[in-house]
C-alpha atoms as a PDB file:
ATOM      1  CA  UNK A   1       0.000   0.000   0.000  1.00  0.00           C
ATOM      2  CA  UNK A   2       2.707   2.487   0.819  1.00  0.00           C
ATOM      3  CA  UNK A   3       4.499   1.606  -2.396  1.00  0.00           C
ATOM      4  CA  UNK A   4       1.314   2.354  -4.676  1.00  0.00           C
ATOM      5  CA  UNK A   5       1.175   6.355  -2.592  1.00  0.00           C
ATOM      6  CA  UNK A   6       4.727   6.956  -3.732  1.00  0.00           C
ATOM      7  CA  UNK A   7       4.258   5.741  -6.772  1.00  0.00           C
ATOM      8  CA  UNK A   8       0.907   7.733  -6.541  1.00  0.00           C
ATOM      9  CA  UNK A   9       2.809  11.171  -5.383  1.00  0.00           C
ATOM     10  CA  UNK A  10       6.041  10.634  -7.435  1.00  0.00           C
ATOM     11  CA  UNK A  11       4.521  12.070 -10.418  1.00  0.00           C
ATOM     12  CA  UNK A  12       3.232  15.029  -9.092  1.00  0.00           C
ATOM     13  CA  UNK A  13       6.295  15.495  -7.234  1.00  0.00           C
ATOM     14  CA  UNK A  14       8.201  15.109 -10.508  1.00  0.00           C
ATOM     15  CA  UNK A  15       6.138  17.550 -11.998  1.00  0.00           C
ATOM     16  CA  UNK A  16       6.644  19.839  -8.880  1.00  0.00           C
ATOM     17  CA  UNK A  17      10.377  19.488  -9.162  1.00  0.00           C
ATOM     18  CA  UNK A  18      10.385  20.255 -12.757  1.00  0.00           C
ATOM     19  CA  UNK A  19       8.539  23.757 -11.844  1.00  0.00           C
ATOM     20  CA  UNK A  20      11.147  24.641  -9.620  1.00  0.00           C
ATOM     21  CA  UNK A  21      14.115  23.943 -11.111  1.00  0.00           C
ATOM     22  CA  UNK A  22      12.142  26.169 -14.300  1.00  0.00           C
ATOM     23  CA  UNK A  23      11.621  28.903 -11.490  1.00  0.00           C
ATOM     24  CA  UNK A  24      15.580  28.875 -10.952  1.00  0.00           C
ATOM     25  CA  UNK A  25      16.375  28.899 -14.563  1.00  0.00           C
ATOM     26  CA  UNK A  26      13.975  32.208 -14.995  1.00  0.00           C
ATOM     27  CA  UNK A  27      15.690  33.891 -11.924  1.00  0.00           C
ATOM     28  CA  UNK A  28      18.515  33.284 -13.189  1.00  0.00           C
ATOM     29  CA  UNK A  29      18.263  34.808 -16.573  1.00  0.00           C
ATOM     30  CA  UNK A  30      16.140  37.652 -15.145  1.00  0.00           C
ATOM     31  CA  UNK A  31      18.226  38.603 -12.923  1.00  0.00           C
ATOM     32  CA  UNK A  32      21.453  38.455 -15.189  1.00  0.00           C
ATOM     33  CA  UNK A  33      19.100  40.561 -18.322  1.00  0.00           C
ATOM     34  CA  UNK A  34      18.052  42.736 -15.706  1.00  0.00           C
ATOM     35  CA  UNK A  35      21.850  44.109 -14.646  1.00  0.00           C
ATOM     36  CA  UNK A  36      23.532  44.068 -17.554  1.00  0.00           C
ATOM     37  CA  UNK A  37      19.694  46.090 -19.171  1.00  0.00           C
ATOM     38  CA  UNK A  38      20.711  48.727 -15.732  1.00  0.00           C
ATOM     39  CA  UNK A  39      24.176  48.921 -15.982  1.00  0.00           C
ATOM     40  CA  UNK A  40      24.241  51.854 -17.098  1.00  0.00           C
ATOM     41  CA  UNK A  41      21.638  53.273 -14.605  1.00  0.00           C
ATOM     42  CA  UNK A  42      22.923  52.144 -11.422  1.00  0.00           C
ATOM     43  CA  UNK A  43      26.308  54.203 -11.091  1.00  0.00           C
ATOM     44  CA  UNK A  44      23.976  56.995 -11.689  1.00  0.00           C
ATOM     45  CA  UNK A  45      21.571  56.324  -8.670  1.00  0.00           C
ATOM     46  CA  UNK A  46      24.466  55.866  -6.356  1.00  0.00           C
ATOM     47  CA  UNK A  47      25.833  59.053  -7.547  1.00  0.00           C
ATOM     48  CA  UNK A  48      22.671  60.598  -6.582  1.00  0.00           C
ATOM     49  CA  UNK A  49      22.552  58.861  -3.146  1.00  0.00           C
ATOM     50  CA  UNK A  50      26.496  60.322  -2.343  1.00  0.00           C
ATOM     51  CA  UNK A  51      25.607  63.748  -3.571  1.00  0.00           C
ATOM     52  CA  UNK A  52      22.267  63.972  -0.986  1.00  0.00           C
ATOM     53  CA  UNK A  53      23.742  61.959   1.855  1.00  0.00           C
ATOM     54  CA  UNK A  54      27.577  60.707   1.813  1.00  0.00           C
ATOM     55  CA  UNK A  55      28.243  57.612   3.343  1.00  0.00           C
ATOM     56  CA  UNK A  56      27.332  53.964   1.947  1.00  0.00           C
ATOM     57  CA  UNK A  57      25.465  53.484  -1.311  1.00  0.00           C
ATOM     58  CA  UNK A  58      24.666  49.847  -0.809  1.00  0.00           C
ATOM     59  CA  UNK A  59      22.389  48.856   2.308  1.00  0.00           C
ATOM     60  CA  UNK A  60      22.597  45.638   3.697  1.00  0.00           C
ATOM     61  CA  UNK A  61      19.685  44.508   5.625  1.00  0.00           C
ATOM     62  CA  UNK A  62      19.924  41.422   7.477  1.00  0.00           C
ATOM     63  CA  UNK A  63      17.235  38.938   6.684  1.00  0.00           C
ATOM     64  CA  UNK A  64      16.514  35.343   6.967  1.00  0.00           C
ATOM     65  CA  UNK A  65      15.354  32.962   3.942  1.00  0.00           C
ATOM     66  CA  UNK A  66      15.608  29.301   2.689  1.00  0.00           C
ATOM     67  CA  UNK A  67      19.412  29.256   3.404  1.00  0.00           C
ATOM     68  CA  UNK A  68      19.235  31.040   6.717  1.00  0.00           C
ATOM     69  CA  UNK A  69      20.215  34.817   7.115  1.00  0.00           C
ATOM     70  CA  UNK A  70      21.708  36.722   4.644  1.00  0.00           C
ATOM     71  CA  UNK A  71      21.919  40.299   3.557  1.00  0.00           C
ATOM     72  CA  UNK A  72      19.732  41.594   0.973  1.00  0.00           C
ATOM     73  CA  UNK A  73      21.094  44.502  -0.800  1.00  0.00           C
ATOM     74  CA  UNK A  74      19.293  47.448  -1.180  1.00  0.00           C
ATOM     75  CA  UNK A  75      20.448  51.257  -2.710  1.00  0.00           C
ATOM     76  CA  UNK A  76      20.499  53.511   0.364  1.00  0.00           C
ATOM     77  CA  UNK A  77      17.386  55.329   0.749  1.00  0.00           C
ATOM     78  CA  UNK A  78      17.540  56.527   4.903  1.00  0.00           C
ATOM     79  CA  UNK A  79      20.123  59.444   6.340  1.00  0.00           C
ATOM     80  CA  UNK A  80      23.311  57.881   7.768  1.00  0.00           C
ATOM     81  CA  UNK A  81      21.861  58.390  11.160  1.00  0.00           C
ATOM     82  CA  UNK A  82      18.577  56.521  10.569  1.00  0.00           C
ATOM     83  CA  UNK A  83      19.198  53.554  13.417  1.00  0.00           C
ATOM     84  CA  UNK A  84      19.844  56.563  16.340  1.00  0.00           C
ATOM     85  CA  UNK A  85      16.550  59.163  14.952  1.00  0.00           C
ATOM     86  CA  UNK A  86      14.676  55.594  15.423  1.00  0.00           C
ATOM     87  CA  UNK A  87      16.363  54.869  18.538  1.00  0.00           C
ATOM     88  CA  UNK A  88      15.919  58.252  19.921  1.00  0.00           C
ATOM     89  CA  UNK A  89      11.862  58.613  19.412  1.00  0.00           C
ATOM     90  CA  UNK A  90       9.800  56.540  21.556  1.00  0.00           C
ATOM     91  CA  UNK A  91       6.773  56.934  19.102  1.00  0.00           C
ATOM     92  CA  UNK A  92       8.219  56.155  15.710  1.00  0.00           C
ATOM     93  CA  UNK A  93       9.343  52.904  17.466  1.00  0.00           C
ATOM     94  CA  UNK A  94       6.083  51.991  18.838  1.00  0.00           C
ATOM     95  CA  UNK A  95       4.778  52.465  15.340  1.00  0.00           C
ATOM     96  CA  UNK A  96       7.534  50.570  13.592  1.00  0.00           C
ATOM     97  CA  UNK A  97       7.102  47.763  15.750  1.00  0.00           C
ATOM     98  CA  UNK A  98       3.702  47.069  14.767  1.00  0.00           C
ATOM     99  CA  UNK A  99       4.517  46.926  11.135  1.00  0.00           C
ATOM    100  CA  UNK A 100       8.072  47.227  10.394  1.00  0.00           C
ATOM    101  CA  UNK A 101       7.280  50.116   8.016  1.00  0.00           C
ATOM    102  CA  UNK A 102       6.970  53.873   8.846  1.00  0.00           C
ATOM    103  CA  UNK A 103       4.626  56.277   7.068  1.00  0.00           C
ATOM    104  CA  UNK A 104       6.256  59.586   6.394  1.00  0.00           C
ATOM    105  CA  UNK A 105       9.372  58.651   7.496  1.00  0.00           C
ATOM    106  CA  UNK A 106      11.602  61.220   8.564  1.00  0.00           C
ATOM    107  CA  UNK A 107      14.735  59.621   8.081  1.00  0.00           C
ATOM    108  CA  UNK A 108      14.627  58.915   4.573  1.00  0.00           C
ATOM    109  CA  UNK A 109      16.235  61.322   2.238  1.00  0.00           C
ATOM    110  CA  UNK A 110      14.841  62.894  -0.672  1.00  0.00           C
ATOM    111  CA  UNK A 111      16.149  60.737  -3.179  1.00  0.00           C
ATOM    112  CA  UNK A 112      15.413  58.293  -1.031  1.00  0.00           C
ATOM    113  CA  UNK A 113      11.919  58.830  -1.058  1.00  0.00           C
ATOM    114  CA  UNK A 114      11.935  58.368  -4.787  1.00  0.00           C
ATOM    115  CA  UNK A 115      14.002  55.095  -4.940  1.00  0.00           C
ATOM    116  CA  UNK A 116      11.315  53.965  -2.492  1.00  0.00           C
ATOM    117  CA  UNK A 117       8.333  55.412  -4.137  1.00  0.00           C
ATOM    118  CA  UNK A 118       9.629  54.093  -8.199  1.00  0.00           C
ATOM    119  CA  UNK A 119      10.931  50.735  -6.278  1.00  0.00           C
ATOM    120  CA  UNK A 120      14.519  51.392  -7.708  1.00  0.00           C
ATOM    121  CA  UNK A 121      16.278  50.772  -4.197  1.00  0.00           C
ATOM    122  CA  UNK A 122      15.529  47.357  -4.765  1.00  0.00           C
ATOM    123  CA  UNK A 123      17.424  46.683  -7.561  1.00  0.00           C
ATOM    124  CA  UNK A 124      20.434  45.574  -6.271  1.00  0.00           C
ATOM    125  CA  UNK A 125      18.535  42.593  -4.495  1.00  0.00           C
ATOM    126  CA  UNK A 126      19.311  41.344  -8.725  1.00  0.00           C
ATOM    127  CA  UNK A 127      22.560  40.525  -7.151  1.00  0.00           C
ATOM    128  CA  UNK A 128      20.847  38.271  -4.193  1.00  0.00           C
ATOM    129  CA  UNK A 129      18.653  36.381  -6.852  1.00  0.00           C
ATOM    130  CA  UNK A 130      21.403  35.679  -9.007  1.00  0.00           C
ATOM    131  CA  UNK A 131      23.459  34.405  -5.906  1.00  0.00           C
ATOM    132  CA  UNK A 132      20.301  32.081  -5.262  1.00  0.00           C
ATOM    133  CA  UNK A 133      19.041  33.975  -1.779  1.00  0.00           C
ATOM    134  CA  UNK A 134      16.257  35.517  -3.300  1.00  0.00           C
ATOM    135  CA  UNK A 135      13.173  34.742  -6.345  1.00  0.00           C
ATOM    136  CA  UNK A 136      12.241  37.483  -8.737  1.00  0.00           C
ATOM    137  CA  UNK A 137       8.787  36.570  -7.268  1.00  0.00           C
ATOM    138  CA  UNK A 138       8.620  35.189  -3.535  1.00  0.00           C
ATOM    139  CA  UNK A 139       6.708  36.193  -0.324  1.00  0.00           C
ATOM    140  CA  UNK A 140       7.967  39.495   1.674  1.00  0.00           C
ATOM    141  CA  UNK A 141      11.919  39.331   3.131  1.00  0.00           C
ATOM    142  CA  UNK A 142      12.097  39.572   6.672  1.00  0.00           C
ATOM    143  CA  UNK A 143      14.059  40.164   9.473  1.00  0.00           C
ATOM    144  CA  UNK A 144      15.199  37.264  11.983  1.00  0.00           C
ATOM    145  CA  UNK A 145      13.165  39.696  14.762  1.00  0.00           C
ATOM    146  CA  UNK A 146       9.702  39.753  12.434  1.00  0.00           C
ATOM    147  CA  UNK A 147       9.554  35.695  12.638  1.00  0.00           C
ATOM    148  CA  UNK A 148       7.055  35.466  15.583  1.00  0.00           C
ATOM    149  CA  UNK A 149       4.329  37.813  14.041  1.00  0.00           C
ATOM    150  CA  UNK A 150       4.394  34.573  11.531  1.00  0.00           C
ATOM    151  CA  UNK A 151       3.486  32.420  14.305  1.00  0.00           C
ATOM    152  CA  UNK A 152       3.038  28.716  13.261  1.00  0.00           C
ATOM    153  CA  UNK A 153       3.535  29.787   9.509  1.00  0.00           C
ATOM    154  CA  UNK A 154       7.011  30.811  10.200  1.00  0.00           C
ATOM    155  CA  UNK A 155       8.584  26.980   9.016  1.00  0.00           C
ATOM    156  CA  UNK A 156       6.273  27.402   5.658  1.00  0.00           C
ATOM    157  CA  UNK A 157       7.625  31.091   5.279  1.00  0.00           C
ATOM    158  CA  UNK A 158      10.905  29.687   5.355  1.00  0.00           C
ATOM    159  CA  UNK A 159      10.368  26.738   2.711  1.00  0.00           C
ATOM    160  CA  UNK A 160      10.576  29.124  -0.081  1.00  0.00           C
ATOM    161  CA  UNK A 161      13.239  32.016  -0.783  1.00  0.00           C
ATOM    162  CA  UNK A 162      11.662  35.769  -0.599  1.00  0.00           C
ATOM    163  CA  UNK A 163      10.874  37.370  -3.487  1.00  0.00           C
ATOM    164  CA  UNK A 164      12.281  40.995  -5.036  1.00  0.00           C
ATOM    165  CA  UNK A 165       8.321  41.221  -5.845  1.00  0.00           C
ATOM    166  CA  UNK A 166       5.102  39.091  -4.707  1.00  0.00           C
ATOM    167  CA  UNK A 167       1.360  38.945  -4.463  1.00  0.00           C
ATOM    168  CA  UNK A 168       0.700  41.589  -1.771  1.00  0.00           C
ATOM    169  CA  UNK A 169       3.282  44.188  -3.321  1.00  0.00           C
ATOM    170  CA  UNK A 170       1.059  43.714  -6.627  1.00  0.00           C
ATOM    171  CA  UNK A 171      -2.260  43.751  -4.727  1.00  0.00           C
ATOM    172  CA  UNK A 172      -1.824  46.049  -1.828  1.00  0.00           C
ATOM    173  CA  UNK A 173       1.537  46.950  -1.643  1.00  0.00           C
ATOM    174  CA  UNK A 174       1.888  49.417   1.175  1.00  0.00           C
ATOM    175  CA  UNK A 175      -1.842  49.274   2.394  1.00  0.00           C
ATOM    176  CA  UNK A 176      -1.755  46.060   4.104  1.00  0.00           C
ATOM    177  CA  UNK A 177      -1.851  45.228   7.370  1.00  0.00           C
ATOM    178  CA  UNK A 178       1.275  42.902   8.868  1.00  0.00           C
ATOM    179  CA  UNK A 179      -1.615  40.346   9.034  1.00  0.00           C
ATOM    180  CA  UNK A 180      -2.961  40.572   5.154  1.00  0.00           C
ATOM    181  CA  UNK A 181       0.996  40.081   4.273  1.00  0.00           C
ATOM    182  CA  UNK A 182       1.319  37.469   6.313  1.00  0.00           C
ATOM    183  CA  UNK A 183      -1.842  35.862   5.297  1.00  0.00           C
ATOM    184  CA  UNK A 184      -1.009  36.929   1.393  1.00  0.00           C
ATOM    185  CA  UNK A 185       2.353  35.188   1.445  1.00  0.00           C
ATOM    186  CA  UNK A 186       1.237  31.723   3.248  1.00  0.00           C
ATOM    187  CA  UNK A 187      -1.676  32.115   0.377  1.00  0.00           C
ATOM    188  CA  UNK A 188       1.299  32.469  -2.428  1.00  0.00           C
ATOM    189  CA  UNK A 189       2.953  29.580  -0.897  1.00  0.00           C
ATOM    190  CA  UNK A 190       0.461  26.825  -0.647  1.00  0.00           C
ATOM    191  CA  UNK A 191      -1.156  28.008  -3.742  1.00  0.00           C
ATOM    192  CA  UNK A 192       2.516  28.450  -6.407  1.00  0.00           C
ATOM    193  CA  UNK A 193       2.843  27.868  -9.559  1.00  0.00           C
ATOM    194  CA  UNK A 194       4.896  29.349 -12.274  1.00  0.00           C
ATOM    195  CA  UNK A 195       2.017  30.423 -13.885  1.00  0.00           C
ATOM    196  CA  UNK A 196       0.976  32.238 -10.203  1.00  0.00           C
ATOM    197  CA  UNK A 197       4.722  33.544 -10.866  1.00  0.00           C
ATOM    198  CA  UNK A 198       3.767  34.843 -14.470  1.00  0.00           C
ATOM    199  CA  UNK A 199       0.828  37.034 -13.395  1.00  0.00           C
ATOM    200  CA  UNK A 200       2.763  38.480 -10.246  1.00  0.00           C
ATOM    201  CA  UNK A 201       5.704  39.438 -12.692  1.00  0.00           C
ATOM    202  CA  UNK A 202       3.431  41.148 -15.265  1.00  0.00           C
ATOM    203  CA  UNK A 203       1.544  43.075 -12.874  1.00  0.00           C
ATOM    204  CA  UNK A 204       4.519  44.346 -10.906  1.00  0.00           C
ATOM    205  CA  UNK A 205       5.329  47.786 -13.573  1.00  0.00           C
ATOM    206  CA  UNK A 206       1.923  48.493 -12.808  1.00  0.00           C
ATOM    207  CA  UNK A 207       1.562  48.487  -9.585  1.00  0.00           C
ATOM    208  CA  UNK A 208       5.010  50.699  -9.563  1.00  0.00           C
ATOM    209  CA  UNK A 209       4.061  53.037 -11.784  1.00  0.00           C
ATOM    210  CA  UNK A 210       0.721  53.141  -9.766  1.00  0.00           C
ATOM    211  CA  UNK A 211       2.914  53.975  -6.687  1.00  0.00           C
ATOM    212  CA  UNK A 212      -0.618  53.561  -4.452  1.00  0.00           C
ATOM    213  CA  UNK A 213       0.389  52.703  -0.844  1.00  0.00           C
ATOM    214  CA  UNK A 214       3.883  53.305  -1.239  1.00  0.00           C
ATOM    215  CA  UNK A 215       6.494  55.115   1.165  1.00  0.00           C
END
């Protein structure tokens, strides 16, 4: 009896394997298409970000995936002095503590405020997906201390790798709750498929160029 289920499952777990290794092959080549395409744009944006603010161009947020931690790259978008304003103000970190996200920020810099808003400070997270860290398409990255709002769903969060883009930055983007993310990305999880993928990737321009709910 056992031997007819995994015959049974074997299929569909050959098909499933299939999909995934496809999913790799697509990161890949996006990833590599999308830095040589930007070559020529990124020295420019760091330029910008050393003008406004000197000090690092690069970002390197600390975040845990299918490997473990890593850091995810990002272009630069607070003042050098970002971790001691947050430090310093009671109230902002009530309110990032709830979400992880501050609206109206007052440490991000002007150009920083347009990376965010035109989703060009993610960019360099290319690098990650090429590396194998990240997905083009994936649920939210976290942080190691953002683990327990996941609860239970934290092991099936870390199954997959986090995605440059996903469902709830093409749905909601900014306007969800920490509970509609969480509940968006265990929904993209159980529910993938490259054609899921597909849809996510050709709706992310729009919801950029949109730029509803983001900050």
């Amino acid at each position: 009896m056992a031997t007819e289920l995994t015959e049974a499952r074997s299929p569909l777990a050959s098909r499933r394997a299939i999909a995934l290794t496809a999913k790799r092959v697509i990161d890949i080549a996006g990833s590599v298409l999308g830095l040589v395409l930007l070559a020529p744009v990124l020295p420019i944006v760091a330029l910008l970000i050393k003008l406004e603010d000197a000090g690092p161009v690069i970002y390197r947020r600390r975040v845990v995936g299918q490997q473990g931690e890593f850091d995810a790259f990002k272009f630069r978008s607070m003042c050098r002095l970002a971790d001691e304003i947050l430090d310093s103000d009671t109230t902002l970190m009530r309110e990032f503590a709830r979400s992880y996200k501050l609206v109206n920020d007052p440490r991000v810099t002007r150009i920083g405020r347009l990376l965010r808003t035109t989703s060009i400070d993610e960019l360099p997270q290319l690098v990650n997906v090429l590396l194998g860290q990240m997905s083009l398409v994936g649920p939210r990255m976290i942080t190691k201390a953002e683990l327990p709002k996941y609860g239970v769903s934290s092991r099936t969060l870390l199954s997959v790798r986090p995605g440059m883009t996903g469902y709830w930055q093409t749905e909601r983007r900014q306007k969800a709750s920490y509970e509609e993310r969480v509940q968006m990305d265990m929904y993209y999880i159980r529910n993938w498929s490259l054609f899921f993928d597909l849809k996510i990737l050709l709706k992310t321009p729009w919801a950029v160029i949109k730029a509803e709910g983001a900050y």
